[in-house]
PDB file of N, CA and C in Angstrom:
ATOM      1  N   UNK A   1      72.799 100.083  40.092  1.00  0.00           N
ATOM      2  CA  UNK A   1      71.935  99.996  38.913  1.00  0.00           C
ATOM      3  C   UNK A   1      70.482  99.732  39.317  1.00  0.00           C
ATOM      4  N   UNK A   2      70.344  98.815  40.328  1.00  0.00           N
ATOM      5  CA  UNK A   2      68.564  98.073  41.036  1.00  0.00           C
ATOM      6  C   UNK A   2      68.100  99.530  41.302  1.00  0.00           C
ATOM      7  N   UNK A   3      68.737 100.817  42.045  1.00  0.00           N
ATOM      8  CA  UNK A   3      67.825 101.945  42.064  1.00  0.00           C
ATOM      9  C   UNK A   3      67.543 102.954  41.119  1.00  0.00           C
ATOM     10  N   UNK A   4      68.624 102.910  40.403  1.00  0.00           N
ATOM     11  CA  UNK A   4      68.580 103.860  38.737  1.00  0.00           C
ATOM     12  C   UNK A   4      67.381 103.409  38.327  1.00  0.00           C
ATOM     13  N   UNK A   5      67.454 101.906  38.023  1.00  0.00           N
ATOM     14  CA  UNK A   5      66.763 101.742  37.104  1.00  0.00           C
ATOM     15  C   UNK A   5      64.352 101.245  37.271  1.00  0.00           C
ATOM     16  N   UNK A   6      65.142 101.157  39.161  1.00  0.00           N
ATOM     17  CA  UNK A   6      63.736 101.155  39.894  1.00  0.00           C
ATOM     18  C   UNK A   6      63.146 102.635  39.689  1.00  0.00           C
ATOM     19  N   UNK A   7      63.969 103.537  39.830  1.00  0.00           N
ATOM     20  CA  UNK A   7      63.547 105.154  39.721  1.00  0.00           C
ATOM     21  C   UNK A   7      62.828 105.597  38.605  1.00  0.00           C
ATOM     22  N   UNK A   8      64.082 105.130  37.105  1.00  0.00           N
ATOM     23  CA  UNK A   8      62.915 105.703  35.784  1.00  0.00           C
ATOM     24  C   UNK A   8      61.656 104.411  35.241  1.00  0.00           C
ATOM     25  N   UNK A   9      61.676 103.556  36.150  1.00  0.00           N
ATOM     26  CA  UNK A   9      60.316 103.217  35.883  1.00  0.00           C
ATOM     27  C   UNK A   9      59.473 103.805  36.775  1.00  0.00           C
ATOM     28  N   UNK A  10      59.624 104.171  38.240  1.00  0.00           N
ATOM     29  CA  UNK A  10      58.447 105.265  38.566  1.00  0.00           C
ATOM     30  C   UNK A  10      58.338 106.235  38.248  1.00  0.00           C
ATOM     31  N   UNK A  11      59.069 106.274  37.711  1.00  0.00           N
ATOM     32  CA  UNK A  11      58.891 107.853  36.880  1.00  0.00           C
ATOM     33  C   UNK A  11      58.496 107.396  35.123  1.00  0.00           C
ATOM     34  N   UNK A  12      58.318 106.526  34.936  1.00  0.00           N
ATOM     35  CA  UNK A  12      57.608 106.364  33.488  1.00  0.00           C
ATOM     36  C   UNK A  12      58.787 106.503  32.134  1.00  0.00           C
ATOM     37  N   UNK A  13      59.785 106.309  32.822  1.00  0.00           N
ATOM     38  CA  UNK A  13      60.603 106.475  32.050  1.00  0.00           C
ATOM     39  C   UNK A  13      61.404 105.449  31.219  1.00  0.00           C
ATOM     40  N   UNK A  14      59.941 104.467  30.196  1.00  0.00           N
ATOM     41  CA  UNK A  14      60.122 103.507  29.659  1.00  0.00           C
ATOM     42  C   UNK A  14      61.401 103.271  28.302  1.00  0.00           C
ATOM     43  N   UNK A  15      61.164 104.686  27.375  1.00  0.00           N
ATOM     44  CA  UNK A  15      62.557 104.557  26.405  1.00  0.00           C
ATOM     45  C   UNK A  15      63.590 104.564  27.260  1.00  0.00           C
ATOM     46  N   UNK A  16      64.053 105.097  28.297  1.00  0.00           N
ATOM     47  CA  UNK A  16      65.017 104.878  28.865  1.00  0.00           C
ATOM     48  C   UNK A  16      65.180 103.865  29.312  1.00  0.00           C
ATOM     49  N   UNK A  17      64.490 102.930  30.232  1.00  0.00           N
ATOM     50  CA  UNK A  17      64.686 102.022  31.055  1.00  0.00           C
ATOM     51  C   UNK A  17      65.087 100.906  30.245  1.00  0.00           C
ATOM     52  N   UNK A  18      64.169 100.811  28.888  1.00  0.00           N
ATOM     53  CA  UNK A  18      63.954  99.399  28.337  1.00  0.00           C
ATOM     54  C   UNK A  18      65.240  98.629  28.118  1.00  0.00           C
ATOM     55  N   UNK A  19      66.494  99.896  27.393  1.00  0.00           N
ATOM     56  CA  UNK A  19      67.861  98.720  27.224  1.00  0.00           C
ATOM     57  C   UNK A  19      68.453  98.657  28.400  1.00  0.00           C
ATOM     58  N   UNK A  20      68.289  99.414  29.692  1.00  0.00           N
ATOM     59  CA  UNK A  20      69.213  98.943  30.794  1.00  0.00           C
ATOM     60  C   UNK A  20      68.150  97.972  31.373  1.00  0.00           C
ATOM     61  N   UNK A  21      67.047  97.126  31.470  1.00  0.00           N
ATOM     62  CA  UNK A  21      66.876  96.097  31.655  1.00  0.00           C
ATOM     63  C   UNK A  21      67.456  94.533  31.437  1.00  0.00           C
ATOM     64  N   UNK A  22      67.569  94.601  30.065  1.00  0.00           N
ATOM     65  CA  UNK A  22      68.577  93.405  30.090  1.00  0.00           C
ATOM     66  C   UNK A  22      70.029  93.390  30.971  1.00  0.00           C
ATOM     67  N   UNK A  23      70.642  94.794  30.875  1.00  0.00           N
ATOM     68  CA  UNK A  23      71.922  94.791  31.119  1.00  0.00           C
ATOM     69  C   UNK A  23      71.850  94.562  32.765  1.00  0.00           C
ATOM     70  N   UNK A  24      71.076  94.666  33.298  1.00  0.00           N
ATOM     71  CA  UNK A  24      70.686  94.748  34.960  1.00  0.00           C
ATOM     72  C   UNK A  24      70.540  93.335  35.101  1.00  0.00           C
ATOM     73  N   UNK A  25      69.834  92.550  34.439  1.00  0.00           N
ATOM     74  CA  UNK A  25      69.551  91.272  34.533  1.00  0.00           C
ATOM     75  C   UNK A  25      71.027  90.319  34.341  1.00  0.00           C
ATOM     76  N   UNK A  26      71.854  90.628  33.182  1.00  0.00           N
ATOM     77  CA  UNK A  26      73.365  89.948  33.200  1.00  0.00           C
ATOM     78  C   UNK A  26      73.808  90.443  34.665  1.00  0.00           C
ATOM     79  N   UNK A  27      73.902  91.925  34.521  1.00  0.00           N
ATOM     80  CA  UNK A  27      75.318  92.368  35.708  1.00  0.00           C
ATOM     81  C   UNK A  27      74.663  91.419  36.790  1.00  0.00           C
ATOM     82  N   UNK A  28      73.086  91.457  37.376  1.00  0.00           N
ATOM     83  CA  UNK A  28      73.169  90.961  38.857  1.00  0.00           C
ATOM     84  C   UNK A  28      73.416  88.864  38.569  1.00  0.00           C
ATOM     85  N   UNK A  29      73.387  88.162  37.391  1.00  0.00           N
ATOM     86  CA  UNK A  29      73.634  87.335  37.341  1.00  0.00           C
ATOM     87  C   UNK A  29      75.601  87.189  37.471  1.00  0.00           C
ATOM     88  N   UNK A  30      76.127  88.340  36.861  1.00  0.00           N
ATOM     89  CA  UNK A  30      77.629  87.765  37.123  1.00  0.00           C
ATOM     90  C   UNK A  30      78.274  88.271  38.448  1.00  0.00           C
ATOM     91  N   UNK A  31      77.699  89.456  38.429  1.00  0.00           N
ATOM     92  CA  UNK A  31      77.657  89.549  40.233  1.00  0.00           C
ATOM     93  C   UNK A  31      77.672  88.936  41.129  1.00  0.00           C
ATOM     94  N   UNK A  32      76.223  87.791  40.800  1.00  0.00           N
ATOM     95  CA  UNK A  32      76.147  87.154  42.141  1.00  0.00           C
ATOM     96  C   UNK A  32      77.135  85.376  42.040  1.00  0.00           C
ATOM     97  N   UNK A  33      77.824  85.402  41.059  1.00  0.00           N
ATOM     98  CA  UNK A  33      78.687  84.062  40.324  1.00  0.00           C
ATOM     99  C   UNK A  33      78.392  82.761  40.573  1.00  0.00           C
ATOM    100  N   UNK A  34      76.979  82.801  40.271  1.00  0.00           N
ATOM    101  CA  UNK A  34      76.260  81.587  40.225  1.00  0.00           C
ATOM    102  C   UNK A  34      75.653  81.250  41.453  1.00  0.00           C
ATOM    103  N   UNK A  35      76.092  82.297  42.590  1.00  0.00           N
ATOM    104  CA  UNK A  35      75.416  81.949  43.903  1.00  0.00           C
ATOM    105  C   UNK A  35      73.603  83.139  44.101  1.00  0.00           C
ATOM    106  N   UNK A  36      72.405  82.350  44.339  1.00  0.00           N
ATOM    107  CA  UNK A  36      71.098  83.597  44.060  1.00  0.00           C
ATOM    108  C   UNK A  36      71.349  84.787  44.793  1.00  0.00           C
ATOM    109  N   UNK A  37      71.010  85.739  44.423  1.00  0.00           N
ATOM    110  CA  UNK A  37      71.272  86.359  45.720  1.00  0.00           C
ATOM    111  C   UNK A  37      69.314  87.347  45.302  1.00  0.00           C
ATOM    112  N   UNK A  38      69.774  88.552  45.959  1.00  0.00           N
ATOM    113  CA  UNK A  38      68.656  89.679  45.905  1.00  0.00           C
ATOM    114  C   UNK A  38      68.543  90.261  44.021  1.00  0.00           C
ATOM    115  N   UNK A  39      69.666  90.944  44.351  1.00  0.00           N
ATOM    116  CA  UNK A  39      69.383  91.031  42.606  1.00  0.00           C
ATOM    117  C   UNK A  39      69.266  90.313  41.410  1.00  0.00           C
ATOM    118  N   UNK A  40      69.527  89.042  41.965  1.00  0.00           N
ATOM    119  CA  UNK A  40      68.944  88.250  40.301  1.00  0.00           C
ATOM    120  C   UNK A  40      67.844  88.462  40.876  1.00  0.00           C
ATOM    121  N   UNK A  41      66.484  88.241  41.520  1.00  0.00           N
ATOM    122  CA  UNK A  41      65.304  88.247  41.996  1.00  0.00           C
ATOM    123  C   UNK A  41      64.703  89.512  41.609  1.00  0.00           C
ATOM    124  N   UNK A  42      65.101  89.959  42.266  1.00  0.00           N
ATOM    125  CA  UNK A  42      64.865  91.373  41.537  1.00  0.00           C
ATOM    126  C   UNK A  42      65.005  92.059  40.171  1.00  0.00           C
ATOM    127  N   UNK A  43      66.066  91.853  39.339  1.00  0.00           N
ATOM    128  CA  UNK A  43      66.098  91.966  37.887  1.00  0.00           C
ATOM    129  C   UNK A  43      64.921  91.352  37.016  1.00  0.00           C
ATOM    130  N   UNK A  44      64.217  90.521  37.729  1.00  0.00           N
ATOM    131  CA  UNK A  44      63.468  89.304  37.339  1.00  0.00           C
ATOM    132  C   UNK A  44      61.976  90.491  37.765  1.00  0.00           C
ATOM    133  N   UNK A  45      62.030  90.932  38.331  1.00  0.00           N
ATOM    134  CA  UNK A  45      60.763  92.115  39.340  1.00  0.00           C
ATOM    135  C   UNK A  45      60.680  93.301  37.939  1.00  0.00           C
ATOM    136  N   UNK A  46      62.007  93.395  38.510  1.00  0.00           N
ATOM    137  CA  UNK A  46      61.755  94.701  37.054  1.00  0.00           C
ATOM    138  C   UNK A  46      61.573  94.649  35.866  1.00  0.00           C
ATOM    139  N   UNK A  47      62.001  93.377  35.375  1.00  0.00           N
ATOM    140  CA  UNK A  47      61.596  92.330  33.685  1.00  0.00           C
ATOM    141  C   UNK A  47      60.257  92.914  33.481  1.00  0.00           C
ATOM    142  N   UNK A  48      59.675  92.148  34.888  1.00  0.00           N
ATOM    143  CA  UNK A  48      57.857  92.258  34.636  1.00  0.00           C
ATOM    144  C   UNK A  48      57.026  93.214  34.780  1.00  0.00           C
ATOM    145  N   UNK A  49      58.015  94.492  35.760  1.00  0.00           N
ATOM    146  CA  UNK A  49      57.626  95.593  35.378  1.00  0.00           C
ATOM    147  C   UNK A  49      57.561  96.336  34.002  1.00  0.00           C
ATOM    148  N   UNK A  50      58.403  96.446  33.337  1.00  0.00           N
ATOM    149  CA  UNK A  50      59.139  96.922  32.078  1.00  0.00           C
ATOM    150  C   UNK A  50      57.929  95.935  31.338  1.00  0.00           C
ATOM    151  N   UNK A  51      57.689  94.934  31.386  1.00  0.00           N
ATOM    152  CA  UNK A  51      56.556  94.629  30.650  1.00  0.00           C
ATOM    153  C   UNK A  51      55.714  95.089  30.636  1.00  0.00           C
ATOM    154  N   UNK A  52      55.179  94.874  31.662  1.00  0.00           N
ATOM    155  CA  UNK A  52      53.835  95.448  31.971  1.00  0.00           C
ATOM    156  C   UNK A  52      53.766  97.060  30.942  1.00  0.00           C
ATOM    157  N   UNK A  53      54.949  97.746  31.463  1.00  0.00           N
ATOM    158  CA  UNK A  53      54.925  99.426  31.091  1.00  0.00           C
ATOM    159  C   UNK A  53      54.790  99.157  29.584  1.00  0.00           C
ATOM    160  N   UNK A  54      55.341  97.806  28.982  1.00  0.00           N
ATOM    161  CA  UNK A  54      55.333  98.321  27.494  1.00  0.00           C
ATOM    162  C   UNK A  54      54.007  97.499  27.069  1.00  0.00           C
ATOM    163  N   UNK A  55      52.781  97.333  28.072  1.00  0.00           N
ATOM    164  CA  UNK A  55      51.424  96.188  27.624  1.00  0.00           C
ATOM    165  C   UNK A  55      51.877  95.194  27.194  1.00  0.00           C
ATOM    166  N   UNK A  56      52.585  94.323  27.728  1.00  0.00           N
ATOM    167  CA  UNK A  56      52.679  93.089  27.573  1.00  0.00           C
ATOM    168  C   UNK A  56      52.647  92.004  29.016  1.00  0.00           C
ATOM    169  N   UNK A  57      51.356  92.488  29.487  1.00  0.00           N
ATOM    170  CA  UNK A  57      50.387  91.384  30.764  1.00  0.00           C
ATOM    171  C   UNK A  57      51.021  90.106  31.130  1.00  0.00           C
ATOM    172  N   UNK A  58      51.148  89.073  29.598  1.00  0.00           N
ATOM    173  CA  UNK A  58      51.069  88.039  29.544  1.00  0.00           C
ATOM    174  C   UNK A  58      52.885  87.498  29.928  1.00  0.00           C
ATOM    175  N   UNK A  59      53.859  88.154  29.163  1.00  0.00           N
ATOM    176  CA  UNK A  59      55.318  88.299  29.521  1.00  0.00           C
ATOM    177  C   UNK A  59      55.479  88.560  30.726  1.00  0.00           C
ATOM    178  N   UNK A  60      54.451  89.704  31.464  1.00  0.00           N
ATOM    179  CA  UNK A  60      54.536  89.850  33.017  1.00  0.00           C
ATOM    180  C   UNK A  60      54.746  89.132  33.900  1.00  0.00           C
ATOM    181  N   UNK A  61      53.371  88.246  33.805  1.00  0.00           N
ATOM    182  CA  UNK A  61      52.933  87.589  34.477  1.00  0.00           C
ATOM    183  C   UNK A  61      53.858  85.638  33.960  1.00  0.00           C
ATOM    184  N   UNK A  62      54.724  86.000  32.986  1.00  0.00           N
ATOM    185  CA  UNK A  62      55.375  84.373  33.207  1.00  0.00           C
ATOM    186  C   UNK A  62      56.988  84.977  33.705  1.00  0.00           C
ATOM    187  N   UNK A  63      57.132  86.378  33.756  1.00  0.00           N
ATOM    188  CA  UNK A  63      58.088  86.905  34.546  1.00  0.00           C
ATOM    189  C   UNK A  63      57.719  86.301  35.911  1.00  0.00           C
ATOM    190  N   UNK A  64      56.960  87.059  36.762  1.00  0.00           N
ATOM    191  CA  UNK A  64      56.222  86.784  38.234  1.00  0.00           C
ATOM    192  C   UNK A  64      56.403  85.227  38.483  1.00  0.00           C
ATOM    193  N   UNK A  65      55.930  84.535  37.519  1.00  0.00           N
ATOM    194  CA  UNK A  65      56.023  83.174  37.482  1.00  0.00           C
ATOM    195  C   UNK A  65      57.079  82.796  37.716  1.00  0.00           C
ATOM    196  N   UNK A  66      58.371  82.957  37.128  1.00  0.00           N
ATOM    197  CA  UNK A  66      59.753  82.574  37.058  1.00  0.00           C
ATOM    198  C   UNK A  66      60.403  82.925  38.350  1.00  0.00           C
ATOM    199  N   UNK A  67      59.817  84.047  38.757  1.00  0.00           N
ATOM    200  CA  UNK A  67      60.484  84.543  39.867  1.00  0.00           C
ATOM    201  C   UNK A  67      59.703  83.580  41.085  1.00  0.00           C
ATOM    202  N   UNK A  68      58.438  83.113  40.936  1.00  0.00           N
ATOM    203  CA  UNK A  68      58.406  82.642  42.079  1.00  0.00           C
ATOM    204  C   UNK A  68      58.871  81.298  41.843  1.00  0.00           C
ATOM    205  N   UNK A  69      58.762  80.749  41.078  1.00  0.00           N
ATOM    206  CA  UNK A  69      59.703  79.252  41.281  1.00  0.00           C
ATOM    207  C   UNK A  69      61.125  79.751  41.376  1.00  0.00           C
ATOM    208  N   UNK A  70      61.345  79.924  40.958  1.00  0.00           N
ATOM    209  CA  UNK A  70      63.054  79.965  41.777  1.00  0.00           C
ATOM    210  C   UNK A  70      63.171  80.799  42.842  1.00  0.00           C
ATOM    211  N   UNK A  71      62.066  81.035  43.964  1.00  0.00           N
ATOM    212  CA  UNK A  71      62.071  81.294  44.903  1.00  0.00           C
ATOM    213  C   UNK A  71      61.621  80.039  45.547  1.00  0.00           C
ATOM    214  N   UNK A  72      61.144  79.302  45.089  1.00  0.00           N
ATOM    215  CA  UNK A  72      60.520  78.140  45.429  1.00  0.00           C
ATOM    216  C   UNK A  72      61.330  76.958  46.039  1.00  0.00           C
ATOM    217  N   UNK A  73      62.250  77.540  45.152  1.00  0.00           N
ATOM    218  CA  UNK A  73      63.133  76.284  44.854  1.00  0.00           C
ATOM    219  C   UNK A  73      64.784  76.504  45.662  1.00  0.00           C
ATOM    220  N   UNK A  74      64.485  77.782  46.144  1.00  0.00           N
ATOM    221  CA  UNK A  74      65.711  77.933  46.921  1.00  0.00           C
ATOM    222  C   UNK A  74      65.242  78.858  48.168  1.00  0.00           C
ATOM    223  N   UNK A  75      64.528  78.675  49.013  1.00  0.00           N
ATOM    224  CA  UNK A  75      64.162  79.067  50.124  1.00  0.00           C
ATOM    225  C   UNK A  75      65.366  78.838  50.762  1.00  0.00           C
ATOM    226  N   UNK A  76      66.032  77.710  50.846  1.00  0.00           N
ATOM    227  CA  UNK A  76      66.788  78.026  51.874  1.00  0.00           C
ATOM    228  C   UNK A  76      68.051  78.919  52.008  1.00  0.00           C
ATOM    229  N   UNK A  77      68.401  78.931  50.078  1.00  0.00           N
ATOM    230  CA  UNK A  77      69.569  80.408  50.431  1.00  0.00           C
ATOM    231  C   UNK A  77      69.265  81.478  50.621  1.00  0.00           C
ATOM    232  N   UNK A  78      67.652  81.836  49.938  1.00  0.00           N
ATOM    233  CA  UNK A  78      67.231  83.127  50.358  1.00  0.00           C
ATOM    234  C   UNK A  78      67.057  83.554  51.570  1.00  0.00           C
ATOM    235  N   UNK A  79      67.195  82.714  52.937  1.00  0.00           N
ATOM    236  CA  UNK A  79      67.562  83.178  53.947  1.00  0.00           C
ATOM    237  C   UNK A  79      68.479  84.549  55.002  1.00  0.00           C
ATOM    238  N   UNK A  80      69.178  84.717  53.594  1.00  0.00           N
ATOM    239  CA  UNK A  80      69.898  86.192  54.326  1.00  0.00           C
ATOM    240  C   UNK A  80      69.356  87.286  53.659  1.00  0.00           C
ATOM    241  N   UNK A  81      68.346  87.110  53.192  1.00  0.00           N
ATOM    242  CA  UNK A  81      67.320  88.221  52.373  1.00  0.00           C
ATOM    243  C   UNK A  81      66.046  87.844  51.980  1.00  0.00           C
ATOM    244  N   UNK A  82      65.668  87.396  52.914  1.00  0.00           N
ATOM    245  CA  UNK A  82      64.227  86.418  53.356  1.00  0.00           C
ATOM    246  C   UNK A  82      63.127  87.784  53.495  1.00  0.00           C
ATOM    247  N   UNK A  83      63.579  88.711  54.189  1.00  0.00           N
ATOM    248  CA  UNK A  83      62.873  90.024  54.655  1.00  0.00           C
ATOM    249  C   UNK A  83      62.711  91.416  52.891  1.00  0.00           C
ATOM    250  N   UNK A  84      63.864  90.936  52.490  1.00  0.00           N
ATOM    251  CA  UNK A  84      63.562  91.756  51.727  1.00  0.00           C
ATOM    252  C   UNK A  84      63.075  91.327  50.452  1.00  0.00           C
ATOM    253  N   UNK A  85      62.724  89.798  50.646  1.00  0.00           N
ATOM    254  CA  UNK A  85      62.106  89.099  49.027  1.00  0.00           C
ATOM    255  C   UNK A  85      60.592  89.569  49.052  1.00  0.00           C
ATOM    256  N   UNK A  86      60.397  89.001  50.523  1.00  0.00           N
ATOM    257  CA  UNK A  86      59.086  89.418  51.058  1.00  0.00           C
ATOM    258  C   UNK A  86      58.418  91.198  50.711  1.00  0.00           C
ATOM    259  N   UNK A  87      59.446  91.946  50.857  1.00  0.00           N
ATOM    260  CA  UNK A  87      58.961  93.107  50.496  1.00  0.00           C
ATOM    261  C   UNK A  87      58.992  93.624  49.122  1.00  0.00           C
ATOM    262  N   UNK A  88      60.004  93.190  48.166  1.00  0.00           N
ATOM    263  CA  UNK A  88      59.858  92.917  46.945  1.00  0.00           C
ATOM    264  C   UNK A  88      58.484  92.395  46.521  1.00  0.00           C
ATOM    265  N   UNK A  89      58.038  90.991  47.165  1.00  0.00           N
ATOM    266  CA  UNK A  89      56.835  91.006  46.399  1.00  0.00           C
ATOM    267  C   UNK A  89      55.362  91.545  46.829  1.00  0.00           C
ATOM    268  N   UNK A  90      55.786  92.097  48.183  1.00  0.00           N
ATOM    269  CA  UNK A  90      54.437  92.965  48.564  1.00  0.00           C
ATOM    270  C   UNK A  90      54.240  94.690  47.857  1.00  0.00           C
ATOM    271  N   UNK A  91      55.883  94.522  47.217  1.00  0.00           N
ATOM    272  CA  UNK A  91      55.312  96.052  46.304  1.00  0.00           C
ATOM    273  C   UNK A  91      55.299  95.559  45.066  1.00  0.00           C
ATOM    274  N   UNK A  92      55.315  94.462  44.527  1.00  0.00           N
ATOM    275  CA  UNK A  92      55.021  93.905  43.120  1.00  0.00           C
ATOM    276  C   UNK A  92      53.278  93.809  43.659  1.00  0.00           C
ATOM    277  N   UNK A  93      52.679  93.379  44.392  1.00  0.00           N
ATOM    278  CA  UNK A  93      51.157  93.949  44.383  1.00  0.00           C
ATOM    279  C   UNK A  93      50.497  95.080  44.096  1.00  0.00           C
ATOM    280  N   UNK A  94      51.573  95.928  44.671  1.00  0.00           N
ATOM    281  CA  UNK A  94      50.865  97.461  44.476  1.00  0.00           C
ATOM    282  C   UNK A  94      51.426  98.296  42.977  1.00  0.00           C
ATOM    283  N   UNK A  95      52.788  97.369  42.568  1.00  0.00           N
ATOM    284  CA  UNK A  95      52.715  97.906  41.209  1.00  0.00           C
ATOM    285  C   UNK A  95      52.171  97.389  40.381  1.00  0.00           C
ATOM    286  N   UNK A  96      52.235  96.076  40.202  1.00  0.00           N
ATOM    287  CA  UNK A  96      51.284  95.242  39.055  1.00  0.00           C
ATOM    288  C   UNK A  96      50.023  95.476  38.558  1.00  0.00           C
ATOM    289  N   UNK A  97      50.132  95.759  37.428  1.00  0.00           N
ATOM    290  CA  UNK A  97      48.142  95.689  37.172  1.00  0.00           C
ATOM    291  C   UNK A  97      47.706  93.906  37.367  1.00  0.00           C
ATOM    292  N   UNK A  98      49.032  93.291  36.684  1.00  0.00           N
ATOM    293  CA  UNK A  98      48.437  92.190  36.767  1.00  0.00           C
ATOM    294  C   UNK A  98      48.355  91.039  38.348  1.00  0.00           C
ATOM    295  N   UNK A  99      48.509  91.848  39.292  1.00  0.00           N
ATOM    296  CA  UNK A  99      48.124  91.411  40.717  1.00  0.00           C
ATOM    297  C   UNK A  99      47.477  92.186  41.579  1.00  0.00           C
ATOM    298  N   UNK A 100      46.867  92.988  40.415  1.00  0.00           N
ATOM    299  CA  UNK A 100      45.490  93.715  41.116  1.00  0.00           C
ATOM    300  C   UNK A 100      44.741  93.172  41.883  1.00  0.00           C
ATOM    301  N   UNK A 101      43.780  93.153  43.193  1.00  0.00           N
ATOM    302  CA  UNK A 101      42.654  92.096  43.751  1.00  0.00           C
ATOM    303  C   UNK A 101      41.831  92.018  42.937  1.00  0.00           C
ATOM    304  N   UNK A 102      41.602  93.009  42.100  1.00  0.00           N
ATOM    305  CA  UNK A 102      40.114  92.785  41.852  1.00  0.00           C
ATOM    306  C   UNK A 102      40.015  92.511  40.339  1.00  0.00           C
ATOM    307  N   UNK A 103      41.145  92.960  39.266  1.00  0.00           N
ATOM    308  CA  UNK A 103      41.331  92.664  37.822  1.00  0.00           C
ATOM    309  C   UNK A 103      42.380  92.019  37.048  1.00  0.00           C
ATOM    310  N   UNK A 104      43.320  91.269  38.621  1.00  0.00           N
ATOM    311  CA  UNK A 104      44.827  90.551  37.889  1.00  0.00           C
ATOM    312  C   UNK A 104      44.098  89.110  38.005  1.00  0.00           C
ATOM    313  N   UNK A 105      45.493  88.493  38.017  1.00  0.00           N
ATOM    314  CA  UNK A 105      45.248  87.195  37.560  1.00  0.00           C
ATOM    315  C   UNK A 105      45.050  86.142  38.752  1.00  0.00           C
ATOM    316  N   UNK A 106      44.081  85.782  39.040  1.00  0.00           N
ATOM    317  CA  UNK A 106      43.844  85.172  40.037  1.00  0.00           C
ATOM    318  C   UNK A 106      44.577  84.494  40.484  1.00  0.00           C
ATOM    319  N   UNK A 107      45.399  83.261  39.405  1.00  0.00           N
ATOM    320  CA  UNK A 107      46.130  82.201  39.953  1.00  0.00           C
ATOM    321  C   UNK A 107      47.169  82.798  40.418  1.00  0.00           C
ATOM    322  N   UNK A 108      47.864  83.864  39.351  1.00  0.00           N
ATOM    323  CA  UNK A 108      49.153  84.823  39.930  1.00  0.00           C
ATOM    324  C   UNK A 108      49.166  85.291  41.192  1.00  0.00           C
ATOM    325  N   UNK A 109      48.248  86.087  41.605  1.00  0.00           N
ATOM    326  CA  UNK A 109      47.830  86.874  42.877  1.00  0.00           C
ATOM    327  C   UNK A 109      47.801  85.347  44.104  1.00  0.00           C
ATOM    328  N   UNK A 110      47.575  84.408  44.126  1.00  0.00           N
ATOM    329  CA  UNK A 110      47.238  83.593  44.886  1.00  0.00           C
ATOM    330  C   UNK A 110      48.752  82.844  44.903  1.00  0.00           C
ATOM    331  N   UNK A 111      49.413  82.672  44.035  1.00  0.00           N
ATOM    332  CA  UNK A 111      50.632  81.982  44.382  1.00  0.00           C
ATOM    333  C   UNK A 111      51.296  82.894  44.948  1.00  0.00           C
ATOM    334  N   UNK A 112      51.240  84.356  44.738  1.00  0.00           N
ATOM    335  CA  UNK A 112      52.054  85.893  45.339  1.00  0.00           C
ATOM    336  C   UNK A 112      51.833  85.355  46.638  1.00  0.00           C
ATOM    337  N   UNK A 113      50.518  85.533  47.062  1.00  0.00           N
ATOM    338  CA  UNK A 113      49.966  85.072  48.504  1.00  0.00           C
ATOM    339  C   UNK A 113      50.772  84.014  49.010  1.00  0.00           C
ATOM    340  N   UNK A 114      50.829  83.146  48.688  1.00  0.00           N
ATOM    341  CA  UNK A 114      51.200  81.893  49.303  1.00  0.00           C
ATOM    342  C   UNK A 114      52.841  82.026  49.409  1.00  0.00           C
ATOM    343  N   UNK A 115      53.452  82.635  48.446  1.00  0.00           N
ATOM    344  CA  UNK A 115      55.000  82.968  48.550  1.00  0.00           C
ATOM    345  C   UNK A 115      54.962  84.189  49.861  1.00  0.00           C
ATOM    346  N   UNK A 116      54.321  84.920  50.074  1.00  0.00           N
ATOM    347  CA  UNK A 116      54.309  86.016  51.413  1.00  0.00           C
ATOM    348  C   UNK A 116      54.332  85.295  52.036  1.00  0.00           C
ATOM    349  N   UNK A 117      53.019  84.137  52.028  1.00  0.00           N
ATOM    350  CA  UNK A 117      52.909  83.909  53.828  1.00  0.00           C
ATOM    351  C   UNK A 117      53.863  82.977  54.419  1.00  0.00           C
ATOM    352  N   UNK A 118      54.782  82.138  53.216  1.00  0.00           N
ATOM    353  CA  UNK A 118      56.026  81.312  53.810  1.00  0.00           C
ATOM    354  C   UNK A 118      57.365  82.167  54.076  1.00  0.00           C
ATOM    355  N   UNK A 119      57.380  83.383  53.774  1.00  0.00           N
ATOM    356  CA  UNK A 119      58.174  84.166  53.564  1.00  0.00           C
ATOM    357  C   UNK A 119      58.504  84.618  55.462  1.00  0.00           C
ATOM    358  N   UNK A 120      56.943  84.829  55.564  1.00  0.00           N
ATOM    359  CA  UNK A 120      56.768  85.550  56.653  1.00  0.00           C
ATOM    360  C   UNK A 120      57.579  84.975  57.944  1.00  0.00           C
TER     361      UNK A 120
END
């Protein structure tokens, strides 16, 4: 489902995407049965994408938010996918308007930063 549904948002394919968002967000929560894994993190990536696509900045960006505290807060299980959180949020830079350098949200963009460089 994480690439279906990564696909018709690069491809703009917002009526479609919008109801398999929620459903992506349950499946990778019962999936992972209470243990974090990659795809709750990610369901949480594409939330704020799917926002963003439908202009809603502000939902985005307390998506981004959510996702980085509970990255925050469990560094140490994210350890067997430490490499790929990291790349998750270095292409949430290049998709986000709202972690643009030069027109997102400063504080957002700067906690992004600071979640890379412990990542690293």
């Amino acid at each position: 489902l994480r690439f279906f549904v990564d696909a018709l948002l690069d491809t703009n394919a917002i009526d479609e995407v919008t109801p398999l968002v929620p459903r992506y967000r349950e499946v990778a929560r019962t999936d992972a049965g209470g243990v974090l894994s990659f795809e709750m993190l990610h369901s949480v990536y594409i939330s704020a994408r799917l926002h963003e696509a439908l202009g809603r900045p502000q939902e985005a960006a307390q998506e981004i938010r959510a996702l980085l505290d509970t990255m925050r807060q469990n560094m140490a299980e994210m350890q067997a996918f430490r490499s790929t959180c990291f790349d998750m949020l270095d292409e949430a830079g290049n998709d986000l308007k709202i972690l643009h350098p030069t027109s997102g949200d400063r504080e957002l963009i700067q906690s992004v930063a600071v979640m890379l460089a412990s990542l690293r």
